[in-house]
C-alpha atoms as a PDB file:
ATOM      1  CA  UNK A   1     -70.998 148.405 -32.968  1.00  0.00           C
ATOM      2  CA  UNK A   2     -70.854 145.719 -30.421  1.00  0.00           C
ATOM      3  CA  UNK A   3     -73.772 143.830 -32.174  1.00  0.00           C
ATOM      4  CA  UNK A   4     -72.177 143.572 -34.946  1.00  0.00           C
ATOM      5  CA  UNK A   5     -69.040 142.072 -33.207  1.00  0.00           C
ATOM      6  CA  UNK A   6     -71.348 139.807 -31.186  1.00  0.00           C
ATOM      7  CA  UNK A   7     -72.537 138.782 -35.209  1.00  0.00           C
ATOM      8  CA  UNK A   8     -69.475 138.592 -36.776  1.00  0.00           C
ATOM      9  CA  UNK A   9     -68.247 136.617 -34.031  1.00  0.00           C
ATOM     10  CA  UNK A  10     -71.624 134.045 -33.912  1.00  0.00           C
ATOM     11  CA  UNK A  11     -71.263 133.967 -37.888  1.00  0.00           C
ATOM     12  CA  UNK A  12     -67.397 133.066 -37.561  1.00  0.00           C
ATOM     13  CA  UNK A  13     -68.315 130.450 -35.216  1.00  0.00           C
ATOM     14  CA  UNK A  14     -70.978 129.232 -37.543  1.00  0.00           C
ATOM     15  CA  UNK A  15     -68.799 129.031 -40.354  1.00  0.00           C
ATOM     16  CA  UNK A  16     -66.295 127.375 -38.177  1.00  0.00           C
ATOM     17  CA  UNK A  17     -68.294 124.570 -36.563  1.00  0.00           C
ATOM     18  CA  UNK A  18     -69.704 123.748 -40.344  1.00  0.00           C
ATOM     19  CA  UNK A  19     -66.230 123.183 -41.349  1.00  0.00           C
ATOM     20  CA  UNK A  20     -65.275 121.028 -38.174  1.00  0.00           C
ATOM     21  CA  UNK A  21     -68.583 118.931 -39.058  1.00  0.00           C
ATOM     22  CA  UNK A  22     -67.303 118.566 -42.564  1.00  0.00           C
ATOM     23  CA  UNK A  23     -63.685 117.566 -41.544  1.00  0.00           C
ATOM     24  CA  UNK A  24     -65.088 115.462 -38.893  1.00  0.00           C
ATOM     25  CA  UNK A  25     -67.404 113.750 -41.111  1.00  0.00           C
ATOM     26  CA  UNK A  26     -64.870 113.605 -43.890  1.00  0.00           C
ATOM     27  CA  UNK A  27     -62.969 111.415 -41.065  1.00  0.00           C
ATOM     28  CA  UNK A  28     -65.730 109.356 -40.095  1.00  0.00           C
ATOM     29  CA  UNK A  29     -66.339 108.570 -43.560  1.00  0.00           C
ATOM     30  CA  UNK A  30     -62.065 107.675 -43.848  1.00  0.00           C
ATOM     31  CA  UNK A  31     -62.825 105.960 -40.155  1.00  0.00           C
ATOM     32  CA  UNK A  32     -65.449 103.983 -42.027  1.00  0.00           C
ATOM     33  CA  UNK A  33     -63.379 102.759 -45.519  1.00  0.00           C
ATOM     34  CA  UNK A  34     -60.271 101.670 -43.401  1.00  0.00           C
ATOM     35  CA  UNK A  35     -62.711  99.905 -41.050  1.00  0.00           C
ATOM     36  CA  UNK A  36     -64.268  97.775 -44.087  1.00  0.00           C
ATOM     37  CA  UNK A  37     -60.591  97.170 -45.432  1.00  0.00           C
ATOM     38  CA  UNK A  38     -59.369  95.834 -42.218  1.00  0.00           C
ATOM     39  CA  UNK A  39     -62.311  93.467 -42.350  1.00  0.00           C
ATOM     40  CA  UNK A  40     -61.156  92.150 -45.749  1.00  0.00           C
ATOM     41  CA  UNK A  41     -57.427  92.287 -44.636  1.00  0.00           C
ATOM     42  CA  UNK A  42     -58.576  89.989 -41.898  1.00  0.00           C
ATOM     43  CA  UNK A  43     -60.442  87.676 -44.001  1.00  0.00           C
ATOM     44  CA  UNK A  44     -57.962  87.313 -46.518  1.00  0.00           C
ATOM     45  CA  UNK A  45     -55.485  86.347 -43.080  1.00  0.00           C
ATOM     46  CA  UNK A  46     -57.387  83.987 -41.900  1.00  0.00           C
ATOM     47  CA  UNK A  47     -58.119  82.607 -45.341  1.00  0.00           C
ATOM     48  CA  UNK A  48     -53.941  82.554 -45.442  1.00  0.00           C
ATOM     49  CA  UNK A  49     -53.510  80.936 -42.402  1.00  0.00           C
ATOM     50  CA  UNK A  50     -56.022  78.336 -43.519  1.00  0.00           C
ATOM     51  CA  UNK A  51     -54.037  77.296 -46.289  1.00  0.00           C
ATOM     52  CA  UNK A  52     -50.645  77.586 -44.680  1.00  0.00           C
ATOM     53  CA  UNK A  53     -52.476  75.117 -42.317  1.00  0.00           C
ATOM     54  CA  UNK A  54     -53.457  73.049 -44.959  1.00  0.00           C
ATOM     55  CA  UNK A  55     -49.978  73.025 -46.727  1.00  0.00           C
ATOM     56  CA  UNK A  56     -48.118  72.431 -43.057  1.00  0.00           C
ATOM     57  CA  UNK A  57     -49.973  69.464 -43.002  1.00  0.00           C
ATOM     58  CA  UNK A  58     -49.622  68.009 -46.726  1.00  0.00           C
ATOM     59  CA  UNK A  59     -46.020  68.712 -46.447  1.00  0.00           C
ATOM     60  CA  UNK A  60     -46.255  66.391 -42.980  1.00  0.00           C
ATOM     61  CA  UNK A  61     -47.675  63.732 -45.015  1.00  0.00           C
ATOM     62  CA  UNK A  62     -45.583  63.884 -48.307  1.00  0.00           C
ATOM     63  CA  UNK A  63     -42.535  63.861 -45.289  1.00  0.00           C
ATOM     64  CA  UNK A  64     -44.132  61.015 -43.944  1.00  0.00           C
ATOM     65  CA  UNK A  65     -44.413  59.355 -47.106  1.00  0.00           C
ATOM     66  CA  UNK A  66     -41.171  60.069 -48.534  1.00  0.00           C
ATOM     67  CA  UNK A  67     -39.769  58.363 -45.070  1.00  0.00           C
ATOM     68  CA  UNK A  68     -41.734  55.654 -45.782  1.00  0.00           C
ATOM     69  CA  UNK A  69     -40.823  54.689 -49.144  1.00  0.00           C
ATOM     70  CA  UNK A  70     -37.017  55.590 -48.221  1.00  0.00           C
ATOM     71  CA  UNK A  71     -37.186  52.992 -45.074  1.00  0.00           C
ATOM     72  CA  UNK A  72     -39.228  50.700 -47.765  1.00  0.00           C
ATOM     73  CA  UNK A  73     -36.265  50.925 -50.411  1.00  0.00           C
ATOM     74  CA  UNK A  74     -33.255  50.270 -47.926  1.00  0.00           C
ATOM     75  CA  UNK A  75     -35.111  46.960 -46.373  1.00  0.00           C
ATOM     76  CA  UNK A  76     -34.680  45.920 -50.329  1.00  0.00           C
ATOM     77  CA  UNK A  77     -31.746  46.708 -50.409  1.00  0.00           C
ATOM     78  CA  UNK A  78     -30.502  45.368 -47.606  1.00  0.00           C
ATOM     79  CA  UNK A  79     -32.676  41.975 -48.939  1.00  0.00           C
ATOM     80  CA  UNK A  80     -30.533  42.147 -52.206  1.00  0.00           C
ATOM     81  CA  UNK A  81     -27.204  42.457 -50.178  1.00  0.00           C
ATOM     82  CA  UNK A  82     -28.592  39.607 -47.579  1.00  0.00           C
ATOM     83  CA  UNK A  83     -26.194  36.067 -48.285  1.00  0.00           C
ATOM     84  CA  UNK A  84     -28.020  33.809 -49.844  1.00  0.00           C
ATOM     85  CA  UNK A  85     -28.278  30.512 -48.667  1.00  0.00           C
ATOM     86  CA  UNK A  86     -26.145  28.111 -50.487  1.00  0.00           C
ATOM     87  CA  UNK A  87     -28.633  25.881 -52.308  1.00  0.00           C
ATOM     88  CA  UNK A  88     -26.507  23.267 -54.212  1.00  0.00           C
ATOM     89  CA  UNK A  89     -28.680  21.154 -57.046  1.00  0.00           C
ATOM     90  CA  UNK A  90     -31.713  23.217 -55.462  1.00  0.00           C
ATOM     91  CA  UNK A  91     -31.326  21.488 -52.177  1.00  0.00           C
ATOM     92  CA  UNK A  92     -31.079  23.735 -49.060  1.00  0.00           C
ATOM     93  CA  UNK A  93     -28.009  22.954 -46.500  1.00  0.00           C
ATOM     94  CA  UNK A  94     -30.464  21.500 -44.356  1.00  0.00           C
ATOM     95  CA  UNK A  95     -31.857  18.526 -47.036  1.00  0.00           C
ATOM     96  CA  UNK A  96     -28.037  18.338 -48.212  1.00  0.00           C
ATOM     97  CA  UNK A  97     -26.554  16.717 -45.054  1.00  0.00           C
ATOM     98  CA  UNK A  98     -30.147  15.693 -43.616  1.00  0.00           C
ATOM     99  CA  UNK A  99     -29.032  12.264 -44.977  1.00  0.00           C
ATOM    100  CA  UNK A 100     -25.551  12.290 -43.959  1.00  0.00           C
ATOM    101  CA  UNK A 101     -26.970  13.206 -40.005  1.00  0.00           C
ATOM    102  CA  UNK A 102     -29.102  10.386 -40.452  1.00  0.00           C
ATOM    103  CA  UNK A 103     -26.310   7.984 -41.266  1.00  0.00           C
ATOM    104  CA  UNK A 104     -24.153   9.141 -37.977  1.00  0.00           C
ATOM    105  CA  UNK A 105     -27.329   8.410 -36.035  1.00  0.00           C
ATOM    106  CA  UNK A 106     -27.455   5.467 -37.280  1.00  0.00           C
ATOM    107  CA  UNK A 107     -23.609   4.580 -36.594  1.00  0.00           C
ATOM    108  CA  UNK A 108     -23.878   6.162 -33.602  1.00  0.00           C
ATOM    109  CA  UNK A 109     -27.142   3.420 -32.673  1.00  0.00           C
ATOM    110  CA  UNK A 110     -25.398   0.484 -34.123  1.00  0.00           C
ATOM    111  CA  UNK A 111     -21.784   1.354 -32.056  1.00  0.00           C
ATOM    112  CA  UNK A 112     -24.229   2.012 -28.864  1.00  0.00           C
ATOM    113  CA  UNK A 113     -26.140  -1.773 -28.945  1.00  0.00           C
END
């Protein structure tokens, strides 16, 4: 009677540490997919950071150019508002009384000697 306790027992245990080994390599098997997909998932990150990288920086430069062309279009502007200079017969102020100057200096040479 007690061997065949003893064998029911060792046959129980058998049957028991086959099913562990199944479970446990049913799990190593699960341990093993999830491990794979976390390698892609982390590819595919890194792949996303790269181009979040790469988009940061365009988005710098299309900032820098749109700066650029803004600071561009208010100097014309401000060159359109700018006075003119007052340029009578196409002369400039300066050849406009140039000759008149030139007469005081005179006067001013002839009253002096």
């Amino acid at each position: 009677e007690v061997q065949r306790i003893v064998d029911e027992m060792k046959a129980e245990s058998i049957q028991r540490t086959a099913q562990m080994r199944a479970e446990l390599a049913e799990h190593l098997a699960m341990l093993q997919r999830l491990k794979e997909q976390t390698s892609i998932l982390v590819g595919e990150k890194e792949g996303l950071e790269d181009e979040i990288r790469l988009l940061l920086k365009r988005q710098e430069m299309l900032r820098a150019e749109m700066l650029r062309r803004r600071a561009e279009q208010r100097h014309l502007e401000d060159q359109e508002r700018a006075p003119k200079p007052f340029i009578p017969n196409g002369k400039t102020l300066k050849d406009e009384y140039a000759p008149a100057s030139h007469n005081v200096n005179a006067l001013i040479s002839t009253i002096l000697n």
